[in-house]
N, C-alpha and C. Protein backbone atom coordinates (compact mmCIF):
# COMPACT_ATOMS: atom_id res chain seq x y z
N UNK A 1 16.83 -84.69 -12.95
CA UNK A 1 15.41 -84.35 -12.89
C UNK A 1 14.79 -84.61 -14.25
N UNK A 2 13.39 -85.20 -14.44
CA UNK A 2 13.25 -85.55 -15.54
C UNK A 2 11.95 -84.69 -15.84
N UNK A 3 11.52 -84.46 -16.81
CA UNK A 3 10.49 -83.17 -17.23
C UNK A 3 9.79 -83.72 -18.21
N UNK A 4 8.63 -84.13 -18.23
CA UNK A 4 7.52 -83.96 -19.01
C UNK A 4 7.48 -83.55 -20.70
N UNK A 5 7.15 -83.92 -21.42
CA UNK A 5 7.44 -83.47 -22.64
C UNK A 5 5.92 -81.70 -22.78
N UNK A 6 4.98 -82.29 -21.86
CA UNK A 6 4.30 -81.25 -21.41
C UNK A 6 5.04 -80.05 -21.04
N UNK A 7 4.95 -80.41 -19.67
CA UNK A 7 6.30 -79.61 -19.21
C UNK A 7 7.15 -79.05 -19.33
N UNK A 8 8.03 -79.46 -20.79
CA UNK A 8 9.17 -78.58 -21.57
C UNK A 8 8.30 -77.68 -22.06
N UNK A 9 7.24 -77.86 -23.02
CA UNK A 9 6.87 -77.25 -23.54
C UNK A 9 5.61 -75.62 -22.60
N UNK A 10 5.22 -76.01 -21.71
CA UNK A 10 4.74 -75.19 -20.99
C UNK A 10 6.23 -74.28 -20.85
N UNK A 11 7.40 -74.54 -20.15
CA UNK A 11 8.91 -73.93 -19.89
C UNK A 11 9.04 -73.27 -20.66
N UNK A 12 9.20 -73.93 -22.14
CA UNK A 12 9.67 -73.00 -23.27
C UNK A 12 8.61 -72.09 -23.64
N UNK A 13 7.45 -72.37 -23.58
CA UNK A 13 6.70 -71.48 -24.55
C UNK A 13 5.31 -70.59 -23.53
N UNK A 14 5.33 -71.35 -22.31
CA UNK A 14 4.64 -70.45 -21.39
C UNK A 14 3.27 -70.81 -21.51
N UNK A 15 2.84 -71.73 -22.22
CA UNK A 15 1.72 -72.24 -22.16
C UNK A 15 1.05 -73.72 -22.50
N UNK A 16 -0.09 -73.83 -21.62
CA UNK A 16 -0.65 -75.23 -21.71
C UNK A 16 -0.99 -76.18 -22.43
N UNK A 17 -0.59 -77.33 -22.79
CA UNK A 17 -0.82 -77.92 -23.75
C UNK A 17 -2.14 -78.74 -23.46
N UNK A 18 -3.16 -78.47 -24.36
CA UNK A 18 -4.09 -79.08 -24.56
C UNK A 18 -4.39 -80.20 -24.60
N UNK A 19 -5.20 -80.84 -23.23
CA UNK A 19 -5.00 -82.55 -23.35
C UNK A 19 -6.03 -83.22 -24.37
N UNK A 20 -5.60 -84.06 -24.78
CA UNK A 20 -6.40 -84.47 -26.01
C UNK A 20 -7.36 -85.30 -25.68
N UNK A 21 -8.47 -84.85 -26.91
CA UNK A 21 -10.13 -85.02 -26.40
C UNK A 21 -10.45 -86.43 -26.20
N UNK A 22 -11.13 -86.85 -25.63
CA UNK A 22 -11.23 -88.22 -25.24
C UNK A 22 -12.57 -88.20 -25.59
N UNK A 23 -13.12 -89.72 -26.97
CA UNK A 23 -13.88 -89.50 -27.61
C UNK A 23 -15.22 -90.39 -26.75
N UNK A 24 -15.05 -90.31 -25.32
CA UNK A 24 -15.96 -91.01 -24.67
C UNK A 24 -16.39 -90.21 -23.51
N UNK A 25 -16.25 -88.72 -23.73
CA UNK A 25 -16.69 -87.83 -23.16
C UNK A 25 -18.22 -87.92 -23.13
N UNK A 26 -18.78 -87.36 -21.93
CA UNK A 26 -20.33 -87.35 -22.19
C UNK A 26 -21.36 -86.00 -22.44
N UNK A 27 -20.29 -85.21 -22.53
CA UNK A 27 -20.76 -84.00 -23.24
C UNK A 27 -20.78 -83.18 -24.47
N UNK A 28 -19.93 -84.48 -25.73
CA UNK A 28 -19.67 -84.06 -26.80
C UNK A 28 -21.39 -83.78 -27.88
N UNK A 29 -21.59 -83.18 -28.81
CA UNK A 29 -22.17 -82.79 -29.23
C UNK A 29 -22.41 -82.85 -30.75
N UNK A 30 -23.26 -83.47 -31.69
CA UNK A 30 -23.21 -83.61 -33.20
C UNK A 30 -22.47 -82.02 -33.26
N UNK A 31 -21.68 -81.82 -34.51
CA UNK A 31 -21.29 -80.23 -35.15
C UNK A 31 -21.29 -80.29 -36.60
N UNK A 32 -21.61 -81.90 -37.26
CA UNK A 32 -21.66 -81.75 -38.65
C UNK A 32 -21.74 -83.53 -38.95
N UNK A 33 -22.83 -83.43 -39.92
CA UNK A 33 -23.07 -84.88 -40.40
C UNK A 33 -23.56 -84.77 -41.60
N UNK A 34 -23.72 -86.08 -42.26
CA UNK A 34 -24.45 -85.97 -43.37
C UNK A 34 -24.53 -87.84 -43.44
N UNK A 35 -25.51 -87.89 -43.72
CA UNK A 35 -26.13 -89.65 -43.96
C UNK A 35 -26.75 -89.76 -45.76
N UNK A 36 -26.57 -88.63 -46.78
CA UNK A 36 -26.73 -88.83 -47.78
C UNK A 36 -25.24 -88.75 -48.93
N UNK A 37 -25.22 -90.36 -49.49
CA UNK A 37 -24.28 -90.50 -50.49
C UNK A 37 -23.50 -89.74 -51.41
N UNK A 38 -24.82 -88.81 -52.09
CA UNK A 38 -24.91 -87.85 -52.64
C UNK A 38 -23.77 -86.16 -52.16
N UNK A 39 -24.17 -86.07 -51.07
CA UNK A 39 -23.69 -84.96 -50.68
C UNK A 39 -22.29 -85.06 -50.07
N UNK A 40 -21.54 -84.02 -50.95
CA UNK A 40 -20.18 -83.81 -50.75
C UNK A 40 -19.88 -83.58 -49.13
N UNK A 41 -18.42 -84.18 -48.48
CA UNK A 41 -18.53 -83.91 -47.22
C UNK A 41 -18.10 -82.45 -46.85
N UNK A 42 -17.70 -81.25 -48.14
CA UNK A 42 -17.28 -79.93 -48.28
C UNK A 42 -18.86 -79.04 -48.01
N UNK A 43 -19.88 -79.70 -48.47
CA UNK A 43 -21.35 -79.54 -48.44
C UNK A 43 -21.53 -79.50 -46.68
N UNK A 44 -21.83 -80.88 -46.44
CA UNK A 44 -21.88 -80.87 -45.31
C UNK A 44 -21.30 -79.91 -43.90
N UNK A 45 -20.03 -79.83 -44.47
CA UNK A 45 -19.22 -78.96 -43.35
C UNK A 45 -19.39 -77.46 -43.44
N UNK A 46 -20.01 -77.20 -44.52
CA UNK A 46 -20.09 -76.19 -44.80
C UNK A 46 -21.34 -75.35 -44.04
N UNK A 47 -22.17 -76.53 -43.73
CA UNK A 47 -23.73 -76.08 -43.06
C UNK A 47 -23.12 -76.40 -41.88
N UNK A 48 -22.32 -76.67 -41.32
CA UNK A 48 -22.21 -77.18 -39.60
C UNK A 48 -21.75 -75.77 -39.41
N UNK A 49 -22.94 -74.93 -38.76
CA UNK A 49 -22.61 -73.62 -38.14
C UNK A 49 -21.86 -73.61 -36.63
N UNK A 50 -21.53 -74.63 -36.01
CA UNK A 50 -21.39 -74.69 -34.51
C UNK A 50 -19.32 -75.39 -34.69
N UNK A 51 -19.32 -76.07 -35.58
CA UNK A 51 -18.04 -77.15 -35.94
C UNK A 51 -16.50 -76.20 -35.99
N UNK A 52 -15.81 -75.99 -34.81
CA UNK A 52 -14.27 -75.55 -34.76
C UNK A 52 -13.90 -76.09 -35.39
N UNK A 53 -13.22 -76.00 -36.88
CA UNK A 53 -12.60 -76.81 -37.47
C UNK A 53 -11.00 -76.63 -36.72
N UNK A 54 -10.39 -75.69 -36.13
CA UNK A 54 -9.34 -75.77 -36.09
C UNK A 54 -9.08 -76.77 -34.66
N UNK A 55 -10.22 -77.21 -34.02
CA UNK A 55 -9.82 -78.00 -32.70
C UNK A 55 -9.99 -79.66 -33.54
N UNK A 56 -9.55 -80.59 -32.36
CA UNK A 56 -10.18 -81.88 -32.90
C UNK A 56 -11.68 -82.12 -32.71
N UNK A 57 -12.27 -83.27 -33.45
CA UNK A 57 -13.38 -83.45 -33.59
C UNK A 57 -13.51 -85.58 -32.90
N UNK A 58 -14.18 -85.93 -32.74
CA UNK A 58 -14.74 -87.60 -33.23
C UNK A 58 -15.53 -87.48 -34.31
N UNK A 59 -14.40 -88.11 -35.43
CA UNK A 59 -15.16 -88.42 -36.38
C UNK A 59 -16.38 -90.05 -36.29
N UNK A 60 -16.96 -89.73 -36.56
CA UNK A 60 -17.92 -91.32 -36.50
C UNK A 60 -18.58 -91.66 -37.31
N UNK A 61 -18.26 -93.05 -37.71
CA UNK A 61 -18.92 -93.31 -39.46
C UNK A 61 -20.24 -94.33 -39.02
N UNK A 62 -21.27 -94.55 -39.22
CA UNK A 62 -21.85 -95.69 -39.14
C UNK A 62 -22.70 -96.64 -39.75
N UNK A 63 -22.01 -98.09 -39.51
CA UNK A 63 -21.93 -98.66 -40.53
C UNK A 63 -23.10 -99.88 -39.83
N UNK A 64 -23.36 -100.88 -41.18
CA UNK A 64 -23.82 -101.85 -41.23
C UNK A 64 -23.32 -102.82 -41.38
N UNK A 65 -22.85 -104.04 -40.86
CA UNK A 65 -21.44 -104.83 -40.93
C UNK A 65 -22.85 -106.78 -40.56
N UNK A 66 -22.28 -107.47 -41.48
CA UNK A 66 -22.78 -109.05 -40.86
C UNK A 66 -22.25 -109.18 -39.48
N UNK A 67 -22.81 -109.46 -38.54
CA UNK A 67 -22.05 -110.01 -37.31
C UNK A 67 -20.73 -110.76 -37.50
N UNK A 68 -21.02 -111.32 -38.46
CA UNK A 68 -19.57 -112.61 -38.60
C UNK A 68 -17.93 -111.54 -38.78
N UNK A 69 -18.81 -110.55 -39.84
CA UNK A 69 -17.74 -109.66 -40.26
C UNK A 69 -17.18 -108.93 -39.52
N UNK A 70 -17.81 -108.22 -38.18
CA UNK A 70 -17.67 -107.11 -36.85
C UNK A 70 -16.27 -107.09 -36.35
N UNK A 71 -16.07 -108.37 -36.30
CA UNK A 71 -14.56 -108.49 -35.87
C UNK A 71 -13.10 -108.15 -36.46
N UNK A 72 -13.47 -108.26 -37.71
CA UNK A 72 -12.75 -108.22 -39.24
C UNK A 72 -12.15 -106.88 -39.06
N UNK A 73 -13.80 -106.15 -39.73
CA UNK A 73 -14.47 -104.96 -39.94
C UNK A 73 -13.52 -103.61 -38.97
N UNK A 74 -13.11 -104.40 -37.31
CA UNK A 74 -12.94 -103.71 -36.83
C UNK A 74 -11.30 -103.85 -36.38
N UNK A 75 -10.81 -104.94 -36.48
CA UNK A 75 -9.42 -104.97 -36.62
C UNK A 75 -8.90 -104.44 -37.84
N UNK A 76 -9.71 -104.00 -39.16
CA UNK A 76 -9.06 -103.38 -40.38
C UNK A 76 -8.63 -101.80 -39.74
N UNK A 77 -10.30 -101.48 -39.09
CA UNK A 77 -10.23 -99.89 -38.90
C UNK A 77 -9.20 -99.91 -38.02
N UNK A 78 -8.68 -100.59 -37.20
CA UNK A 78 -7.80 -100.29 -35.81
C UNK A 78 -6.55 -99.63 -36.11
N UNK A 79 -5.96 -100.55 -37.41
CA UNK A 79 -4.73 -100.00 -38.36
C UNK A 79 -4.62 -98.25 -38.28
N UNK A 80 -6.28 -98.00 -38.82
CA UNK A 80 -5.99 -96.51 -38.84
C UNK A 80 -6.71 -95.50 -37.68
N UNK A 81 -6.30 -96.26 -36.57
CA UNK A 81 -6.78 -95.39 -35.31
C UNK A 81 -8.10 -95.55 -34.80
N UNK A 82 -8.96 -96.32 -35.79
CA UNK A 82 -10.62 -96.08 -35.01
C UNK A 82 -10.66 -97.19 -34.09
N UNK A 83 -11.60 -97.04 -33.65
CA UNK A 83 -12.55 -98.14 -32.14
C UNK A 83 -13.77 -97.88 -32.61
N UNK A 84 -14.39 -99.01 -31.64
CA UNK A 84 -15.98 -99.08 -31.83
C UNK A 84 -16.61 -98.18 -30.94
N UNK A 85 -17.38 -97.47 -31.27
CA UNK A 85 -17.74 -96.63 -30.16
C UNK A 85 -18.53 -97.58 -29.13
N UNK A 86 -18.67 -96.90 -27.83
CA UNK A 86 -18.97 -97.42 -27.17
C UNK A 86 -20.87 -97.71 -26.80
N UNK A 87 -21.32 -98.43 -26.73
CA UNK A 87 -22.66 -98.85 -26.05
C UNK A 87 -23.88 -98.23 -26.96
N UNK A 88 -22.98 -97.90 -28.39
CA UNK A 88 -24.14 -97.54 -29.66
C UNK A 88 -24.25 -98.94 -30.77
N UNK A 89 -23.81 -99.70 -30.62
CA UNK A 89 -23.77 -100.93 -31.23
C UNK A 89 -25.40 -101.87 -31.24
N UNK A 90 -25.73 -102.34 -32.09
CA UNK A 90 -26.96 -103.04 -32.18
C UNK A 90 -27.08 -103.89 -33.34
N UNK A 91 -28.06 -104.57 -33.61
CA UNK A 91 -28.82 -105.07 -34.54
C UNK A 91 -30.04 -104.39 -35.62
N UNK A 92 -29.62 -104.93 -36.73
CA UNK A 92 -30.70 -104.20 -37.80
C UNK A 92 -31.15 -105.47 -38.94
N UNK A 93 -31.67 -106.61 -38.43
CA UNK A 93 -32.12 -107.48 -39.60
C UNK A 93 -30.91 -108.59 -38.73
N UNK A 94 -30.34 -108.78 -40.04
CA UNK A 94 -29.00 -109.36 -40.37
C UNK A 94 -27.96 -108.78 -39.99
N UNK A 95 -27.56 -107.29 -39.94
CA UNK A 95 -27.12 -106.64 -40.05
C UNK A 95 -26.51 -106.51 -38.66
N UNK A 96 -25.33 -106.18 -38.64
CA UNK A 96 -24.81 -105.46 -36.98
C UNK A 96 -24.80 -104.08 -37.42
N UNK A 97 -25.49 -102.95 -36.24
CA UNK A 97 -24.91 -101.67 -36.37
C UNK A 97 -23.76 -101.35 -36.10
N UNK A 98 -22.82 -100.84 -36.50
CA UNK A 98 -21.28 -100.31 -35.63
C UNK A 98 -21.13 -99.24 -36.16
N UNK A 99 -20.67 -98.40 -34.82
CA UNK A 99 -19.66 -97.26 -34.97
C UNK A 99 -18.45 -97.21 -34.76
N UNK A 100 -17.55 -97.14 -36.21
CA UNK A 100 -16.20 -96.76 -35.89
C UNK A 100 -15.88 -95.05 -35.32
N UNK A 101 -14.96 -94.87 -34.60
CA UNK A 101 -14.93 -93.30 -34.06
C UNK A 101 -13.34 -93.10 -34.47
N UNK A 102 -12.92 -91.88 -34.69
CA UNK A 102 -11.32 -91.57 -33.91
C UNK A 102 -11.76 -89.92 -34.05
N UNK A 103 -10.54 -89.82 -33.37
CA UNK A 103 -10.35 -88.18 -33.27
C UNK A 103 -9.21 -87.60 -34.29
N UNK A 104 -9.54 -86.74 -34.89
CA UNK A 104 -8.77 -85.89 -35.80
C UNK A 104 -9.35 -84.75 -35.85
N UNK A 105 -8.32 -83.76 -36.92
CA UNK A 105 -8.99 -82.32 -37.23
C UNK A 105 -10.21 -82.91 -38.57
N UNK A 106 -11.23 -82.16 -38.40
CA UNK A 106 -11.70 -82.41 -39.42
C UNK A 106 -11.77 -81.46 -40.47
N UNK A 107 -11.42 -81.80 -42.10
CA UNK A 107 -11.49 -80.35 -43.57
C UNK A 107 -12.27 -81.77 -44.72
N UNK A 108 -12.66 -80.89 -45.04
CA UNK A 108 -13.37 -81.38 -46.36
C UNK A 108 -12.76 -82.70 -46.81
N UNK A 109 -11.38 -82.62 -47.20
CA UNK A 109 -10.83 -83.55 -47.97
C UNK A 109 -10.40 -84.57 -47.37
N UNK A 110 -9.73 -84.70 -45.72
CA UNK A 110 -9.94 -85.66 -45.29
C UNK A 110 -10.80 -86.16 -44.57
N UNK A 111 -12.40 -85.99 -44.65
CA UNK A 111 -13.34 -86.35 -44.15
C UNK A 111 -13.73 -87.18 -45.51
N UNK A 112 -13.80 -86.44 -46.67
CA UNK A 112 -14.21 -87.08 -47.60
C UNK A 112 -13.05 -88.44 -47.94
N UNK A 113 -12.02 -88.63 -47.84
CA UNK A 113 -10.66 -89.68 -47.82
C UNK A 113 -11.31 -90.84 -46.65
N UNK A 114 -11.88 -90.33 -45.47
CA UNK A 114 -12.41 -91.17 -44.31
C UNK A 114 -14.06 -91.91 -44.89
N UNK A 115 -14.40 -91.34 -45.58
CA UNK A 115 -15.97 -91.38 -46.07
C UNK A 115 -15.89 -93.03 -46.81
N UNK A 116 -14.47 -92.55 -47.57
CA UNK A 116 -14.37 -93.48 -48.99
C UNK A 116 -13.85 -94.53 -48.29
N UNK A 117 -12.85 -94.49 -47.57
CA UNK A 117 -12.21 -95.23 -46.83
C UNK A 117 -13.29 -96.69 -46.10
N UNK A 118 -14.02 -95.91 -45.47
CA UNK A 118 -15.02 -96.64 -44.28
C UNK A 118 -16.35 -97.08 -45.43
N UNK A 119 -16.46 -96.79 -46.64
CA UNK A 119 -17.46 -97.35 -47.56
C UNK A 119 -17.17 -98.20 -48.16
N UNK A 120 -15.55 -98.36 -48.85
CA UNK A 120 -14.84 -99.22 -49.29
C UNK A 120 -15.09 -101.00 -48.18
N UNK A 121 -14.29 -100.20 -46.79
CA UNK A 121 -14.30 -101.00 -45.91
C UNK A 121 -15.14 -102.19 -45.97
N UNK A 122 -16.60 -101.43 -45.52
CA UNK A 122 -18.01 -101.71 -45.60
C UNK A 122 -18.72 -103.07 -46.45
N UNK A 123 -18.19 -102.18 -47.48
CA UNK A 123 -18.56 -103.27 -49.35
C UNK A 123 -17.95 -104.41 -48.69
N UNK A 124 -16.45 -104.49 -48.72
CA UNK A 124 -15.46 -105.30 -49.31
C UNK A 124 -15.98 -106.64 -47.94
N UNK A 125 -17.05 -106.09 -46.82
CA UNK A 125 -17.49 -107.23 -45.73
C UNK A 125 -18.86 -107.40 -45.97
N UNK A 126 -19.19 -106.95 -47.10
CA UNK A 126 -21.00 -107.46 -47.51
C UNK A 126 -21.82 -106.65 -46.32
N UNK A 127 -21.21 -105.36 -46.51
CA UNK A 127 -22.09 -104.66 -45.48
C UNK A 127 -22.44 -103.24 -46.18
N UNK A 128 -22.94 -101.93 -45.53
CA UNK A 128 -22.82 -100.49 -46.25
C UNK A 128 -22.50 -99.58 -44.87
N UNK A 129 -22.00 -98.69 -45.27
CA UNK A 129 -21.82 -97.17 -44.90
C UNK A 129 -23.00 -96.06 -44.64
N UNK A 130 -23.61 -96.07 -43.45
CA UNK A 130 -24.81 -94.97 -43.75
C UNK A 130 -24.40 -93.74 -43.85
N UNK A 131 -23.51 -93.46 -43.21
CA UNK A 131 -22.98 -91.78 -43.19
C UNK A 131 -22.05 -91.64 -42.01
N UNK A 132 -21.73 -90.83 -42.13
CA UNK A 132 -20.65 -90.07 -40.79
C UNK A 132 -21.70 -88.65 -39.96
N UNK A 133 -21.00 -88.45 -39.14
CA UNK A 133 -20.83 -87.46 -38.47
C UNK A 133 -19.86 -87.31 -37.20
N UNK A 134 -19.75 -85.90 -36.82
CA UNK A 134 -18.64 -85.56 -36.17
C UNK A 134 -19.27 -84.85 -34.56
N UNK A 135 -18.76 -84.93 -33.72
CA UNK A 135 -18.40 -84.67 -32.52
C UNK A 135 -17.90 -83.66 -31.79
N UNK A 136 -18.06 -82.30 -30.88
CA UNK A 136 -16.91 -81.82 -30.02
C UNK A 136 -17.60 -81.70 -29.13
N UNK A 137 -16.72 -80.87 -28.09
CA UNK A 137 -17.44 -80.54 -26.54
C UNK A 137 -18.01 -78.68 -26.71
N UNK A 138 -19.13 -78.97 -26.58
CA UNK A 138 -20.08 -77.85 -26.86
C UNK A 138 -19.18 -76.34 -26.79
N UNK A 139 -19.66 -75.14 -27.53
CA UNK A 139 -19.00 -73.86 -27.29
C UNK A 139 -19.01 -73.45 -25.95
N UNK A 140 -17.77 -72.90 -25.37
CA UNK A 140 -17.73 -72.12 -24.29
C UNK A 140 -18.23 -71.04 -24.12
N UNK A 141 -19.52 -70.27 -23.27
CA UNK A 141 -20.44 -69.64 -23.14
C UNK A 141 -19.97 -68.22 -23.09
């Protein structure tokens, strides 16, 4: 008989394991952003009165990328788990809009590690970084 790695763990420990958030839900909800350079992402999280830090979040950075670059841009992020979000993509000038997304916990320090990360990115394709923000499925009532 073969058992679930779920499954063991419901056996052993008597409870449900939480299926993981799927960042194309249509009920997720901003819980913390910030679109200024300036401001620390410890700042930011700090005003997100609604943001579980201890559940996961979609983080989402969004960027300004050349069309030529989009493809690049987005096979770099793939390495570290992101996708393009879906059906928020556009034009700005020259410019392609894109959103990279993934899901993680979000804390200060690796939001700010993701910030630098996805600005670096950005530069290094003749594009910029407007800001991030983050994602969950609204409080339970």
């Amino acid at each position: 008989m073969e058992v679930s790695v779920t499954g063991l763990w419901r056996k052993l420990f008597g409870r449900a394991v939480e299926a993981p958030l799927d960042p194309d839900r249509s009920d997720l909800v901003v819980v913390a952003a910030s679109f200024d350079d300036a401001e620390a992402c410890s700042t930011a999280l700090a005003r997100a009165a609604t943001l579980r830090a201890d559940r996961p979040a979609v983080l989402r950075h969004h960027l300004r990328i050349p069309s030529a670059q989009v493809g690049r841009v987005c096979e770099i992020a793939a390495q570290e788990g992101y996708a393009p979000a879906a059906g928020v993509n556009g034009a700005d000038g020259d410019l392609e809009q894109l959103i990279l997304q993934r899901v993680q916990l979000l804390d200060a320090l690796h939001c700010s590690q993701e910030r630098s990360r996805m600005a670096g990115l950005a530069q290094r394709h003749d594009g910029h970084a407007d800001g991030w923000d983050a994602l969950q499925p609204p409080p339970q009532e």
